[in-house]
N, C-alpha and C. Protein backbone atom coordinates (compact mmCIF):
# COMPACT_ATOMS: atom_id res chain seq x y z
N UNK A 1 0.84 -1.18 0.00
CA UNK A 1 0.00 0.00 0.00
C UNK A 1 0.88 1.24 0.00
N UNK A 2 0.17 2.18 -0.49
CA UNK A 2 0.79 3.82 -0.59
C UNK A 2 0.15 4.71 -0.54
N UNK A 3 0.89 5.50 0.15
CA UNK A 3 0.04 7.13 -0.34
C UNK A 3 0.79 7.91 -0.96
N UNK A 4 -0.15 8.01 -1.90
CA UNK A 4 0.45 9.45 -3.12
C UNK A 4 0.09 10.46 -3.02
N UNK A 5 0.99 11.60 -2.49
CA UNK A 5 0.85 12.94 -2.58
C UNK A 5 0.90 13.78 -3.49
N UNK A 6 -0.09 14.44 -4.00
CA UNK A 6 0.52 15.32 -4.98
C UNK A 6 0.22 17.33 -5.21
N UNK A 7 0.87 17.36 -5.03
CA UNK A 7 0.67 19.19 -5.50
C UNK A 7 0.58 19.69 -6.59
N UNK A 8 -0.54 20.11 -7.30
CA UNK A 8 -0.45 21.12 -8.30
C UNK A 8 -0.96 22.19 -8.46
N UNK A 9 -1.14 22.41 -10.00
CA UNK A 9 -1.87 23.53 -9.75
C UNK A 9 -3.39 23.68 -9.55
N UNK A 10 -4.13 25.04 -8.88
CA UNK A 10 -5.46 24.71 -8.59
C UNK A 10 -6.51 24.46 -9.97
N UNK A 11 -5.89 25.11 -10.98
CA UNK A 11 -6.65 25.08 -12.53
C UNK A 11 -6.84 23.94 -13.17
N UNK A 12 -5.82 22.90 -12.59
CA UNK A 12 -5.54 21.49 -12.92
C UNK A 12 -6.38 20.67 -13.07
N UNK A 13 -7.23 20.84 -11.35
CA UNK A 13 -7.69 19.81 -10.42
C UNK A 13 -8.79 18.88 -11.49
N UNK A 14 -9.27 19.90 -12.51
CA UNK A 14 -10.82 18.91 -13.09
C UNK A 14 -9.92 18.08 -13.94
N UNK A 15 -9.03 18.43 -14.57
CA UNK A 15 -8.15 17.81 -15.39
C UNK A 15 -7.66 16.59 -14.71
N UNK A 16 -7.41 16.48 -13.55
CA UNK A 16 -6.44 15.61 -12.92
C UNK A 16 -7.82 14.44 -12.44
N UNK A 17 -8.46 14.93 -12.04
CA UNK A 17 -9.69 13.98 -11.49
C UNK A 17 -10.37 13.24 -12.56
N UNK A 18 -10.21 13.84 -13.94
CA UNK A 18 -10.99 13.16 -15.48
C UNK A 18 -9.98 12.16 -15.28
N UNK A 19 -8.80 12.16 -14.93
CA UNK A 19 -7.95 11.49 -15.63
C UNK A 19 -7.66 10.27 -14.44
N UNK A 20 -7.88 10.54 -13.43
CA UNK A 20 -8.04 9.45 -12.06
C UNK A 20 -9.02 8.49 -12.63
N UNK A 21 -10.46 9.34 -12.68
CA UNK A 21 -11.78 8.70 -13.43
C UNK A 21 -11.03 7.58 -14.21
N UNK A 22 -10.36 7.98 -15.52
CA UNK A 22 -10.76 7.12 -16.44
C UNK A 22 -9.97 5.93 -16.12
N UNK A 23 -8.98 6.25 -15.26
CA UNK A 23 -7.93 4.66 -14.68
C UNK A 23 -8.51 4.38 -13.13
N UNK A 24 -10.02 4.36 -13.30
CA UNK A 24 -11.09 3.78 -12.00
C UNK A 24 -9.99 4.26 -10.63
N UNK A 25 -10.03 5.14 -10.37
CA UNK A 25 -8.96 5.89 -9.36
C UNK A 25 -10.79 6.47 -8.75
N UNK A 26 -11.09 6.02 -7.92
CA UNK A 26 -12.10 7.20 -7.08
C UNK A 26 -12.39 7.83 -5.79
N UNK A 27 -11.27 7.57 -5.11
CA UNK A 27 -11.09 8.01 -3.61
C UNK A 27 -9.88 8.55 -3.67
N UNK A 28 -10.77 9.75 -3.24
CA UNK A 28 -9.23 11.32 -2.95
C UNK A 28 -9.39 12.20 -2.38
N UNK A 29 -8.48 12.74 -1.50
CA UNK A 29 -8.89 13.46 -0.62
C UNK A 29 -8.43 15.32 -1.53
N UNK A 30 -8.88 16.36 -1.08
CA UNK A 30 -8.00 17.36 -1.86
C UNK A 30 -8.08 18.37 -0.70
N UNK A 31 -7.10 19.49 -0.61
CA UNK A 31 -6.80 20.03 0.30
C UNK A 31 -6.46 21.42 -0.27
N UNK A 32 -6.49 22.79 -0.14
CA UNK A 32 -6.46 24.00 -0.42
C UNK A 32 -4.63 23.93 0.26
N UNK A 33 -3.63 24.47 -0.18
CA UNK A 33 -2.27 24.64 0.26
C UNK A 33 -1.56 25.92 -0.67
N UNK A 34 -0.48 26.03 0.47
CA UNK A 34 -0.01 27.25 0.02
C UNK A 34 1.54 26.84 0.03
N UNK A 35 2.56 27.47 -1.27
CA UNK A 35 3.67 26.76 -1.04
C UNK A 35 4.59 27.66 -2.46
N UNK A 36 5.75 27.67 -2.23
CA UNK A 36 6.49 27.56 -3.51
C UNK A 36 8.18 26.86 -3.81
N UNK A 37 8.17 27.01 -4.89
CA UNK A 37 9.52 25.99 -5.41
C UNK A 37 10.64 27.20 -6.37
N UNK A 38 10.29 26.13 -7.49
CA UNK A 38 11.04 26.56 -8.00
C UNK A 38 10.47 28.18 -8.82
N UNK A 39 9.22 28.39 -8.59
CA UNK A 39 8.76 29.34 -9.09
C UNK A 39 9.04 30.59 -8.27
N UNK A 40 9.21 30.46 -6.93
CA UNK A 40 9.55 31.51 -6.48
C UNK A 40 8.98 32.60 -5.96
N UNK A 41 8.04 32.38 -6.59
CA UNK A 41 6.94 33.69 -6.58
C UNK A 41 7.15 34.60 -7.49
N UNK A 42 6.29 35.94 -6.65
CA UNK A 42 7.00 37.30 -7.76
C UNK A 42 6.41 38.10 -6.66
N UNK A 43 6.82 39.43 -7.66
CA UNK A 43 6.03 40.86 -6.73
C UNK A 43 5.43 41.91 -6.93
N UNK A 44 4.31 42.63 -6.04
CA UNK A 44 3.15 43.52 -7.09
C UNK A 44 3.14 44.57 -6.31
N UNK A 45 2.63 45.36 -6.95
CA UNK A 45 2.48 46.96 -6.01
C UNK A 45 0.97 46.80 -5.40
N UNK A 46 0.83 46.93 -4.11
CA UNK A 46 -1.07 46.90 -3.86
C UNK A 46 -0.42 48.99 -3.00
N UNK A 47 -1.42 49.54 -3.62
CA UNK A 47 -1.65 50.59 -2.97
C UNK A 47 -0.45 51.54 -2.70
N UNK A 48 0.79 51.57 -3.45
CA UNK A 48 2.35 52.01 -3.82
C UNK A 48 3.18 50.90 -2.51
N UNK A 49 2.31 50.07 -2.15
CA UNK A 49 3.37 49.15 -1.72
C UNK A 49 3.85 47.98 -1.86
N UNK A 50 4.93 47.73 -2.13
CA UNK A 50 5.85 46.37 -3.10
C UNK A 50 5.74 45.25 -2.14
N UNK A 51 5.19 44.45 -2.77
CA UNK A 51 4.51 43.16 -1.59
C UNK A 51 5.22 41.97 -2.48
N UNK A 52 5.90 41.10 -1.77
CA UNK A 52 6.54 39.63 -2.56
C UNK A 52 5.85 38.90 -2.27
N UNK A 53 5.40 38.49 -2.75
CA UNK A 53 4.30 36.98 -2.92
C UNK A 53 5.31 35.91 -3.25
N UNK A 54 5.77 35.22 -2.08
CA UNK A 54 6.26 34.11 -2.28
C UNK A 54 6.19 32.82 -2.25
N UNK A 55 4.80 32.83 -1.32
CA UNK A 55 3.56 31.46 -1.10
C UNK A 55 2.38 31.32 -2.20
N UNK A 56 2.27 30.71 -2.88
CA UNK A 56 1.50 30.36 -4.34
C UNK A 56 0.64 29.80 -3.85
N UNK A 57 -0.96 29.71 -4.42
CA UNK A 57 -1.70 28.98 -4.40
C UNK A 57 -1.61 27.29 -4.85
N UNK A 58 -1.68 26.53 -3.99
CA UNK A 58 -1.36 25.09 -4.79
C UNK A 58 -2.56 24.17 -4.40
N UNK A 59 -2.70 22.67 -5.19
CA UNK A 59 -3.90 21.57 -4.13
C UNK A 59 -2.91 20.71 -3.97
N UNK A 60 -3.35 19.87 -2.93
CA UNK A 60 -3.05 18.81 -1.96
C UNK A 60 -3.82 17.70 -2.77
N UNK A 61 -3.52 16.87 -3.44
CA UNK A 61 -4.31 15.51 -3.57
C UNK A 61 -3.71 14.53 -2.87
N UNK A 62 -4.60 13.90 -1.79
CA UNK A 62 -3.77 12.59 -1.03
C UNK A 62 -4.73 11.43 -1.44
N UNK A 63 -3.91 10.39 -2.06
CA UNK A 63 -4.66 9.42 -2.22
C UNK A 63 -3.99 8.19 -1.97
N UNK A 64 -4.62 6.89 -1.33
CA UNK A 64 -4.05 5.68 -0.66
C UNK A 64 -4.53 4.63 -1.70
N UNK A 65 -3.12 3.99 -1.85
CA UNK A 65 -3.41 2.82 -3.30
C UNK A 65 -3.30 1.69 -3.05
N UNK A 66 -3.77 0.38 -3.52
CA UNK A 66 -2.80 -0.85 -3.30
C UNK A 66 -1.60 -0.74 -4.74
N UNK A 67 -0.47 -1.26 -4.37
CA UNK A 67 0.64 -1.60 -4.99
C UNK A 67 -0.10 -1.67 -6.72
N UNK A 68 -0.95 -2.66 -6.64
CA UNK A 68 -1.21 -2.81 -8.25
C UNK A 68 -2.01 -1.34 -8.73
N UNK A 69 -2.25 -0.26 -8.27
CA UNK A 69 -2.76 0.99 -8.46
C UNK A 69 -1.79 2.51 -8.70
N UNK A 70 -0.78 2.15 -8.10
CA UNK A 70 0.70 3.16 -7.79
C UNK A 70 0.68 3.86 -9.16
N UNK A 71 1.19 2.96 -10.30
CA UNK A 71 1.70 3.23 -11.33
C UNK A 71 0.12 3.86 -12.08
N UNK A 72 -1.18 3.30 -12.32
CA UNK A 72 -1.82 4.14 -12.74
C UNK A 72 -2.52 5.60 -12.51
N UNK A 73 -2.37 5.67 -11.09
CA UNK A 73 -2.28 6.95 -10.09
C UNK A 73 -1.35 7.87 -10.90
N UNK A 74 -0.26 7.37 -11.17
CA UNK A 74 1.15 8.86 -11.20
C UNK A 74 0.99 8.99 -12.46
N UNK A 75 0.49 7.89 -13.46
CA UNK A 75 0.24 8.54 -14.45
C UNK A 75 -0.87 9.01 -14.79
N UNK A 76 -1.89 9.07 -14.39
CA UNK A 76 -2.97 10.06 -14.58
C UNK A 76 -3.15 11.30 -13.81
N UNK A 77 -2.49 11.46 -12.66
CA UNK A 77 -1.67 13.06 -11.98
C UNK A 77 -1.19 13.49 -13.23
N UNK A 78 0.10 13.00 -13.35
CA UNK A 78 0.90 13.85 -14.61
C UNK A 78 0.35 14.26 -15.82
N UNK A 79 -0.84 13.10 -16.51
CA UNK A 79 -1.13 13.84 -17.60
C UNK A 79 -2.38 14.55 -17.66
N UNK A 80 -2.92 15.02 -16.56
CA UNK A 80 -3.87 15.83 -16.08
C UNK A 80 -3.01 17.06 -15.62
N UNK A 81 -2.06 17.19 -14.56
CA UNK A 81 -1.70 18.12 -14.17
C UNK A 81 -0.51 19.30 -15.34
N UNK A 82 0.34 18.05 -16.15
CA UNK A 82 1.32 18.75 -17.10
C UNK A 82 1.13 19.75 -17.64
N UNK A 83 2.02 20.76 -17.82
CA UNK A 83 1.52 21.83 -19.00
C UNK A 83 3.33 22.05 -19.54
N UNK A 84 4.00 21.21 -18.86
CA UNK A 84 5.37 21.84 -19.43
C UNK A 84 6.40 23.21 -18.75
N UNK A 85 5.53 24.14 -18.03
CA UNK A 85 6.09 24.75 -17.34
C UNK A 85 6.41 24.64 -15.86
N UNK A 86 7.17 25.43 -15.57
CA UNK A 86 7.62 25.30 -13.90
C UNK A 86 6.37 26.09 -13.29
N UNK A 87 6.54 24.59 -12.30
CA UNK A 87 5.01 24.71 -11.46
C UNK A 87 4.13 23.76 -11.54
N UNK A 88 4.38 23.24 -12.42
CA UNK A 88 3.12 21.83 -12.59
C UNK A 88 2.82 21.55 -11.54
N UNK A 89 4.26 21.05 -10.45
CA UNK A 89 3.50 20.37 -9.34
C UNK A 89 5.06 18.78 -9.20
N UNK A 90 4.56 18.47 -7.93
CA UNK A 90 5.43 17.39 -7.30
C UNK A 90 4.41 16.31 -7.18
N UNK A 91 4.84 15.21 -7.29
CA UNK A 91 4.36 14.16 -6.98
C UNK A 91 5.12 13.21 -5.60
N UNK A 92 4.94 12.55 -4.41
CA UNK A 92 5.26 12.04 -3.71
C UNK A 92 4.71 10.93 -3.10
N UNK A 93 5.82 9.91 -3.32
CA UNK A 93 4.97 8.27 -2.53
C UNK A 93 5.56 7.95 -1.37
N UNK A 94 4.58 7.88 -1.04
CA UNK A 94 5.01 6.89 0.60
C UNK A 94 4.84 5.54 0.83
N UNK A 95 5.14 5.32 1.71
CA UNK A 95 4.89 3.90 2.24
C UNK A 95 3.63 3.79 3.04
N UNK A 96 2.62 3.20 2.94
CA UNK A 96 1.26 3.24 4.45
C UNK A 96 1.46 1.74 4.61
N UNK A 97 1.91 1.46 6.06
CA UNK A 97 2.33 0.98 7.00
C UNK A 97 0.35 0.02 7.36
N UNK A 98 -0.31 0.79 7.27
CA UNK A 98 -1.56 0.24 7.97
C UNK A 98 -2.88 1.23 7.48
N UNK A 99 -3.96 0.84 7.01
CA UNK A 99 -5.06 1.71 6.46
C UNK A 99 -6.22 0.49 7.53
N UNK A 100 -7.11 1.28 8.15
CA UNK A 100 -8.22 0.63 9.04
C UNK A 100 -9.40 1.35 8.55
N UNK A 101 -10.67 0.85 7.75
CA UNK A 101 -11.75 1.68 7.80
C UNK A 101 -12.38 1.85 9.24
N UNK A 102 -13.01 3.01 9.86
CA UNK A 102 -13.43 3.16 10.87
C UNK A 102 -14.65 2.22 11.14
N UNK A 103 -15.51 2.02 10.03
CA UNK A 103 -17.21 1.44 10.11
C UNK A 103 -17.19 0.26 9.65
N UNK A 104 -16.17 -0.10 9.54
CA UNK A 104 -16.74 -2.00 9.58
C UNK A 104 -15.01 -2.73 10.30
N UNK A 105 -14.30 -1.91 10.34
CA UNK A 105 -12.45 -2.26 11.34
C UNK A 105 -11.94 -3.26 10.35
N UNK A 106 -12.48 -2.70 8.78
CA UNK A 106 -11.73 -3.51 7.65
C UNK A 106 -10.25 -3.06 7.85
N UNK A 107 -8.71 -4.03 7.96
CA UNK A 107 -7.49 -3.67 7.52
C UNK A 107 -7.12 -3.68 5.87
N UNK A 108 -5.87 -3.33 6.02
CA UNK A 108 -5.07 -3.58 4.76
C UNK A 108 -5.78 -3.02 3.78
N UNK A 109 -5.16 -3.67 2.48
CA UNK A 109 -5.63 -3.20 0.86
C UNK A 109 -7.60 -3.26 1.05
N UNK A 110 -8.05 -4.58 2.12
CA UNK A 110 -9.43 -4.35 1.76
C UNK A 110 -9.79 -2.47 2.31
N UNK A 111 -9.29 -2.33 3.25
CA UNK A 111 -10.06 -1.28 3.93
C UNK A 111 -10.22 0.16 2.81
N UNK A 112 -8.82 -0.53 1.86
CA UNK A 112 -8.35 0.90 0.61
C UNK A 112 -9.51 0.57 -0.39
N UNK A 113 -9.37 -0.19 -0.82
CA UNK A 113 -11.08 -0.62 -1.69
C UNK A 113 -10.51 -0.99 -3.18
């Protein structure tokens, strides 16, 4: 089992979820986040004062896989989220150690579905 993290952009998200859809991906969590990389930010005048915006709007997709799911997960992130420029977004896997549904105390891959 795993959890795949991923960050992109917020314009993405319908893009990224068509593309979960069509590789039967349907449990995901998404999260509003703020963050930057390699983009850096930039900076704007509000009211003659020079403000750096260096925290970007980004989403959080966390989603928990069994092993035979990993590989169709990262590729339907990527070709939902891609556009080629800096910023797309990170992808990150983990290891999950233990997944328990709360309403029936299913373990393991069953409890992931």
């Amino acid at each position: 089992m795993k959890l795949i993290i991923a960050y992109i952009q917020p314009h993405k998200l319908n893009e990224v979820k068509q593309e979960l859809y069509k590789n039967e991906i349907y449990k995901i969590s998404v999260t509003n986040a703020l963050g930057c990389g390699q983009q850096a930010g930039y900076s704007e005048s509000y009211r003659g004062v020079d403000i750096e915006v260096n925290l970007l709007k980004k989403v959080r997709i966390e989603i928990a896989v069994n092993d035979s799911f990993v590989k169709p997960t990262i590729e339907a992130i990527i070709k939902g989220a891609k556009s080629g420029n800096i910023g797309d977004g990170k992808i990150f896997i983990v290891p999950m150690e233990e997944c328990i549904r709360i309403r029936n105390e299913d373990k393991g891959s069953e409890a992931i579905g």
